[in-house]
C-alpha atoms as a PDB file:
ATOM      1  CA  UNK A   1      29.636 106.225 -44.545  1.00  0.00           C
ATOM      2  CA  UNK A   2      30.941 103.654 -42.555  1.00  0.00           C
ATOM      3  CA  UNK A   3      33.383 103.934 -40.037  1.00  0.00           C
ATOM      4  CA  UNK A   4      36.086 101.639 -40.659  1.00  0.00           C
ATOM      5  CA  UNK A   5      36.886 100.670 -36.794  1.00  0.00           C
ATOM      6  CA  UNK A   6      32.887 100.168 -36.469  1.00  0.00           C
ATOM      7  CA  UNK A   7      32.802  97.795 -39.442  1.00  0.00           C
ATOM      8  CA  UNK A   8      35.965  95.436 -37.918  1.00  0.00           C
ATOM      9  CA  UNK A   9      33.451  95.910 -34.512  1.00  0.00           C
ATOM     10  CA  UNK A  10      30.949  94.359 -36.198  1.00  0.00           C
ATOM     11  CA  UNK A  11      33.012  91.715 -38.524  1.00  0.00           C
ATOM     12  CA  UNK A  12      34.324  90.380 -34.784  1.00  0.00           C
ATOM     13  CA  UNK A  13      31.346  90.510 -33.093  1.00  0.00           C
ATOM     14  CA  UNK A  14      29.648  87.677 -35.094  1.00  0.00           C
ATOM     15  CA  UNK A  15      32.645  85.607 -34.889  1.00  0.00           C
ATOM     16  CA  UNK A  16      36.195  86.906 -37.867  1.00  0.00           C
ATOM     17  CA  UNK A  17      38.946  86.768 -35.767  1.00  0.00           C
ATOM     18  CA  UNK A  18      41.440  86.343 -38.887  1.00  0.00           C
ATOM     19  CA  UNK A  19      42.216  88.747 -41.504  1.00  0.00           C
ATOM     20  CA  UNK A  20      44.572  88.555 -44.746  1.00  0.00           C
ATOM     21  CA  UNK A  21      44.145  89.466 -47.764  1.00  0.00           C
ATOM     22  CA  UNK A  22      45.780  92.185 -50.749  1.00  0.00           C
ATOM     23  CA  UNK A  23      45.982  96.017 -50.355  1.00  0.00           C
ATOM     24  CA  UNK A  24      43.458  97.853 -52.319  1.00  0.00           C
ATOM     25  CA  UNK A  25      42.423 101.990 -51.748  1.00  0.00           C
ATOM     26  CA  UNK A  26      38.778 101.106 -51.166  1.00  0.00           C
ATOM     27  CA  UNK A  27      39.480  98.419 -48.136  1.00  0.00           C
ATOM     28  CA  UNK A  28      42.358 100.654 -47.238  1.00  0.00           C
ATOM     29  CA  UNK A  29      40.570 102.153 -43.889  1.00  0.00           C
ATOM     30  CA  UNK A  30      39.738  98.543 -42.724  1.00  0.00           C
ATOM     31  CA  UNK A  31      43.369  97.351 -43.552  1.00  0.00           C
ATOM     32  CA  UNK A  32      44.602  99.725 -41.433  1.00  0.00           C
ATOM     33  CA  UNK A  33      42.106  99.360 -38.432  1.00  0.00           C
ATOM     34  CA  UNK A  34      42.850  95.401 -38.747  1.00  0.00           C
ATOM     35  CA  UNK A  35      46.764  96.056 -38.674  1.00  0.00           C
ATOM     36  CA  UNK A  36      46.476  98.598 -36.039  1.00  0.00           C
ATOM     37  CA  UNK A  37      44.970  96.022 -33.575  1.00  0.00           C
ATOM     38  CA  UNK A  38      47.712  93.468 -35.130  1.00  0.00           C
ATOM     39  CA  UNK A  39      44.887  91.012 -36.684  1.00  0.00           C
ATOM     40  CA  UNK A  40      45.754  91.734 -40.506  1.00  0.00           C
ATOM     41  CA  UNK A  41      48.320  89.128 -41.671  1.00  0.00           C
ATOM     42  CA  UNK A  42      49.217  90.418 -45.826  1.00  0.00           C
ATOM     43  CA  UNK A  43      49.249  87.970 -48.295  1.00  0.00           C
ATOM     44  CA  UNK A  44      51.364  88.667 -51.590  1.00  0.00           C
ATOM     45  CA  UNK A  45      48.805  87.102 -53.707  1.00  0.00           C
ATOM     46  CA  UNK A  46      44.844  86.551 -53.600  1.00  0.00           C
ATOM     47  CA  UNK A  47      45.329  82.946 -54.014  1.00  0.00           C
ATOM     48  CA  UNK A  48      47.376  82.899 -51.378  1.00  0.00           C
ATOM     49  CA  UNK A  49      44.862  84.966 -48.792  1.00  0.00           C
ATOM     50  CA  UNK A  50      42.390  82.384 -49.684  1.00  0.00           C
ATOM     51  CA  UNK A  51      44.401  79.572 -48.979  1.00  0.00           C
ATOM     52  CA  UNK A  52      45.861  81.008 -45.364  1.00  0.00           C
ATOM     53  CA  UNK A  53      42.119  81.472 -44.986  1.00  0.00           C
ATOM     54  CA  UNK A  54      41.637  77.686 -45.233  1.00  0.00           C
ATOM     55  CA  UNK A  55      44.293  77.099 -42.721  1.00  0.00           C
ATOM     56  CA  UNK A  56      43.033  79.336 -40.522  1.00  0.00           C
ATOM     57  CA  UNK A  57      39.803  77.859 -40.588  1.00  0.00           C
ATOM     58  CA  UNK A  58      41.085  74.601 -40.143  1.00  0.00           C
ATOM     59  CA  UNK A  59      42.902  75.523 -37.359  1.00  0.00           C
ATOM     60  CA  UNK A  60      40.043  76.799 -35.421  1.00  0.00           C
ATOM     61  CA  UNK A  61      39.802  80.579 -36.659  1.00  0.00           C
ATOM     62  CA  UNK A  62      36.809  82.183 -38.914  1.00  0.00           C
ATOM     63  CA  UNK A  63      39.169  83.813 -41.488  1.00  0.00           C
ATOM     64  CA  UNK A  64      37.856  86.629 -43.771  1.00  0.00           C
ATOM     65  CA  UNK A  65      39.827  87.825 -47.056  1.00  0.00           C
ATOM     66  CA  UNK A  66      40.462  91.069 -48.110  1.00  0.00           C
ATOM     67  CA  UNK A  67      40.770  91.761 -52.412  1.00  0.00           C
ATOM     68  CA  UNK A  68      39.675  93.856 -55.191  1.00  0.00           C
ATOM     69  CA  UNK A  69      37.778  92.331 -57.594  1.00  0.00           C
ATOM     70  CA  UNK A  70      40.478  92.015 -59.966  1.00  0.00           C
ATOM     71  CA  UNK A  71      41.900  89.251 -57.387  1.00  0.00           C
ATOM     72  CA  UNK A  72      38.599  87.300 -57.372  1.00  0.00           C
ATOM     73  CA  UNK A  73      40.115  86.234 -61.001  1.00  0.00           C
ATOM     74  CA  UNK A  74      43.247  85.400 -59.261  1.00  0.00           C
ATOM     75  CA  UNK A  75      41.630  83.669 -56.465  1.00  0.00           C
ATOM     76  CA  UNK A  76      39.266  81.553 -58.665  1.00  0.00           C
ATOM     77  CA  UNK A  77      40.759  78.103 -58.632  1.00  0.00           C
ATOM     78  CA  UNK A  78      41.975  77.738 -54.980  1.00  0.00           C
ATOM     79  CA  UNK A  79      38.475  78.642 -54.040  1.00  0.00           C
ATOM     80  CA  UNK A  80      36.732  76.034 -56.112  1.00  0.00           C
ATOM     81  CA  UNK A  81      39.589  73.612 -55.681  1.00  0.00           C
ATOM     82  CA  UNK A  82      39.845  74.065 -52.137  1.00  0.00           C
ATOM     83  CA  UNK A  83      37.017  76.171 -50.412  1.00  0.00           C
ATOM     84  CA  UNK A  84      34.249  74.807 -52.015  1.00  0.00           C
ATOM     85  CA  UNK A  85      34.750  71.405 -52.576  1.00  0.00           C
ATOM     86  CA  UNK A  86      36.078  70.682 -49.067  1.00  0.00           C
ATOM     87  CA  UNK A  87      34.016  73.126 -47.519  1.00  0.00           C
ATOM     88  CA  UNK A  88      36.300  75.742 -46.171  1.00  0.00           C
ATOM     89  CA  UNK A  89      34.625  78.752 -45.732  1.00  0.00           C
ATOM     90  CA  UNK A  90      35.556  81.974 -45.788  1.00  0.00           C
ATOM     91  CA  UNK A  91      34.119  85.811 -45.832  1.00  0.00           C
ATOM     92  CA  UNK A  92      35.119  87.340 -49.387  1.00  0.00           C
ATOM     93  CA  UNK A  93      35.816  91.600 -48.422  1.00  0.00           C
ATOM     94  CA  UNK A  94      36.044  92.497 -52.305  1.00  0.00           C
ATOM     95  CA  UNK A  95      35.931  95.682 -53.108  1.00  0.00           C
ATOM     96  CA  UNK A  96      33.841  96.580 -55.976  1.00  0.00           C
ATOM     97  CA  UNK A  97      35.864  98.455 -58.432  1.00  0.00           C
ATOM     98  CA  UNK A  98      34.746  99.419 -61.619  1.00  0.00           C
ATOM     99  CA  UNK A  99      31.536  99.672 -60.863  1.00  0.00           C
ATOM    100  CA  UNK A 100      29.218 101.545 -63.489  1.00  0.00           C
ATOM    101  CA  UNK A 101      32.184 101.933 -65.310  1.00  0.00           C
ATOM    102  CA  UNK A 102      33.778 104.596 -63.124  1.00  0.00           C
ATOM    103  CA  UNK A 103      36.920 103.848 -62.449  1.00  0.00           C
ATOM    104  CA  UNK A 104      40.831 103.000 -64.461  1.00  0.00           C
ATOM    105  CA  UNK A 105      40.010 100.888 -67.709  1.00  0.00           C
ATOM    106  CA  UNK A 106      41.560  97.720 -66.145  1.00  0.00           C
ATOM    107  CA  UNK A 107      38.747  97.326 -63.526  1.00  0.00           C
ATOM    108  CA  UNK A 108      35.932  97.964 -66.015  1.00  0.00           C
ATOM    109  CA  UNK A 109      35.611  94.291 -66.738  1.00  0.00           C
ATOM    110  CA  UNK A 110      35.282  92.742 -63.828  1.00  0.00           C
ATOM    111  CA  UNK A 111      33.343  95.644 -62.143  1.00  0.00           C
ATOM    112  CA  UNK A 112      30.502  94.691 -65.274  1.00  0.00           C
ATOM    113  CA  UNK A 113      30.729  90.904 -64.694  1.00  0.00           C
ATOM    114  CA  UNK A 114      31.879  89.935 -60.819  1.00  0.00           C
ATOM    115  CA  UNK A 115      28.396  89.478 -59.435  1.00  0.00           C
ATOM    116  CA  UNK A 116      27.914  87.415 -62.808  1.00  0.00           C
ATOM    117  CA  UNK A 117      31.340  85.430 -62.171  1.00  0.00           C
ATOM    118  CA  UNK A 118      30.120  84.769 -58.347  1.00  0.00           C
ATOM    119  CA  UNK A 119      26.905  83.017 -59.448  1.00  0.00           C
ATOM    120  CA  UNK A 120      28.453  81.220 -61.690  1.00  0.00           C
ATOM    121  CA  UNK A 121      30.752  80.130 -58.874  1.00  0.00           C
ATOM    122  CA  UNK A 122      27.934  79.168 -57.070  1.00  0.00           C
ATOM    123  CA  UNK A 123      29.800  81.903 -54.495  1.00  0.00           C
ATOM    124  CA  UNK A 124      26.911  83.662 -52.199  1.00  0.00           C
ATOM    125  CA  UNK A 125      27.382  87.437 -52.463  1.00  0.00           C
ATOM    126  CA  UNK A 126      25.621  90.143 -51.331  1.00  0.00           C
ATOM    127  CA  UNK A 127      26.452  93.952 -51.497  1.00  0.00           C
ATOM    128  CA  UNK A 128      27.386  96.455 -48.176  1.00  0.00           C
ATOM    129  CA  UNK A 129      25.356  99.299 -47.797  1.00  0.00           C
ATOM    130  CA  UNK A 130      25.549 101.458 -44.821  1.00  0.00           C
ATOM    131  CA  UNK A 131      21.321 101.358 -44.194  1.00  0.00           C
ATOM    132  CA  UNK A 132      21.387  97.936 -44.440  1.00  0.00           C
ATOM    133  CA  UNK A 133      24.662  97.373 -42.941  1.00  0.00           C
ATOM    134  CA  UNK A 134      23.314  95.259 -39.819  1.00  0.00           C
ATOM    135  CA  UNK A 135      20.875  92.825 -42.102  1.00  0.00           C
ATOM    136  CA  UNK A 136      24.190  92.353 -44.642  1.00  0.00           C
ATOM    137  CA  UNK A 137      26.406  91.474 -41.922  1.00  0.00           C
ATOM    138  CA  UNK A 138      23.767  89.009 -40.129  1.00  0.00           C
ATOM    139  CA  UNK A 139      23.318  87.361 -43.891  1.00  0.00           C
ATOM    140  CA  UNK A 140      26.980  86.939 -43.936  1.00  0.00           C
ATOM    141  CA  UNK A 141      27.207  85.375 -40.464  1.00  0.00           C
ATOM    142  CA  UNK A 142      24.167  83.249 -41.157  1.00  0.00           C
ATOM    143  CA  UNK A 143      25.325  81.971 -44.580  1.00  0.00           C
ATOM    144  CA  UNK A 144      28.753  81.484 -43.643  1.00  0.00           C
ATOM    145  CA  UNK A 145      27.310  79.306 -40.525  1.00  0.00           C
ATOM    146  CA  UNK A 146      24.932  77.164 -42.103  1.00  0.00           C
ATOM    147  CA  UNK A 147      26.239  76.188 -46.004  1.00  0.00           C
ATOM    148  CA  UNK A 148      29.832  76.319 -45.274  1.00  0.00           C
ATOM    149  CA  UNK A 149      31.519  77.938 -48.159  1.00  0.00           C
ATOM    150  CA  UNK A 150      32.857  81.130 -49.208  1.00  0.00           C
ATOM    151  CA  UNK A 151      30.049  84.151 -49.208  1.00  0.00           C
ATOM    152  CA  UNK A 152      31.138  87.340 -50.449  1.00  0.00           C
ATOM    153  CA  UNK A 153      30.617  91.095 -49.308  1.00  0.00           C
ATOM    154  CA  UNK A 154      30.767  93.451 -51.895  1.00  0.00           C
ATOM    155  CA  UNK A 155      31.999  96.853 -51.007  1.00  0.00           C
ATOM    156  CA  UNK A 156      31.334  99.992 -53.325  1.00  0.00           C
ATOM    157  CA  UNK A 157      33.729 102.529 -52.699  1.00  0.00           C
ATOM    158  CA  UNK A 158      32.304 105.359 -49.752  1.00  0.00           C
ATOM    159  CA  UNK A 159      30.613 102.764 -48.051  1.00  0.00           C
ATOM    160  CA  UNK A 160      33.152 101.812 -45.726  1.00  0.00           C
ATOM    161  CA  UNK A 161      35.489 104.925 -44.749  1.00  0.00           C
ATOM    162  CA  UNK A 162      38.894 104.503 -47.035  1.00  0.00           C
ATOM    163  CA  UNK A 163      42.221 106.030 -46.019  1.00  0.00           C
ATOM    164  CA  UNK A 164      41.934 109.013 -47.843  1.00  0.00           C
ATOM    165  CA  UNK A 165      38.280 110.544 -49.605  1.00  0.00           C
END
């Protein structure tokens, strides 16, 4: 597992120095890291994350969202209205709930079709595992560099340390 100070290390080290995003129990450990060291600004809204993110970006910051995938629905249109077409990119933390089908019946959905919903997107996504934690975060800081656009980190739960087990 992950430690969560270790993982906002490495998201600053190649280059995030803005954070927002929604409250969710699997990116709870890294919420609280990033609003220990006061760099977590909440959003009420997913949307809303991922259009601070563009304003960040255009003033001069390298913004990463935080969201479940439940708020990737949510988030959908400003990121193809906005992100994409005007090239305002952003690093996608979305935790992956409902994956195999563990988890509450409202997440089962999306945690079957996400990675399905990102391609169709067009949305670069890739998923965090602690052995290949280093290559996934120098594919997000390569991708992010050269095309642009949102990329998205997908986060299984016990991959990255959570507030509570």
């Amino acid at each position: 597992m992950i430690e969560s100070d270790d993982f906002v290390r490495a998201l600053q080290e190649i280059g995030f120095n803005f954070f927002t995003g929604v409250p969710d129990s699997i990116l709870g450990g890294i919420i609280a890291t990033l609003m220990e060291q006061r760099l977590y600004t909440p959003a009420v809204r997913e949307d809303e994350a991922v259009a601070m993110a563009a304003g960040a970006y255009m003033a001069g910051k390298v913004p990463a969202v935080l969201m479940q995938n439940s708020g990737l629905g949510t988030s959908l249109n400003t990121l193809l209205s906005l992100n994409l077409i005007y090239r305002q990119p952003c690093l996608l933390l979305i935790s992956w709930r409902g994956f195999q089908g563990k988890d509450a019946p409202e997440h089962l959905v999306m945690g079957q079709t996400m990675t399905q919903l990102l391609d169709t997107v067009r949305i670069p996504h890739r998923t965090l595992s602690e052995p290949t934690a280093v290559e996934d975060l120098n594919w997000v800081a390569e991708t992010f560099t050269k095309q642009r656009i949102p990329v998205a980190l997908l986060i299984k739960k016990g991959v990255v340390k959570a507030l509570q087990p």
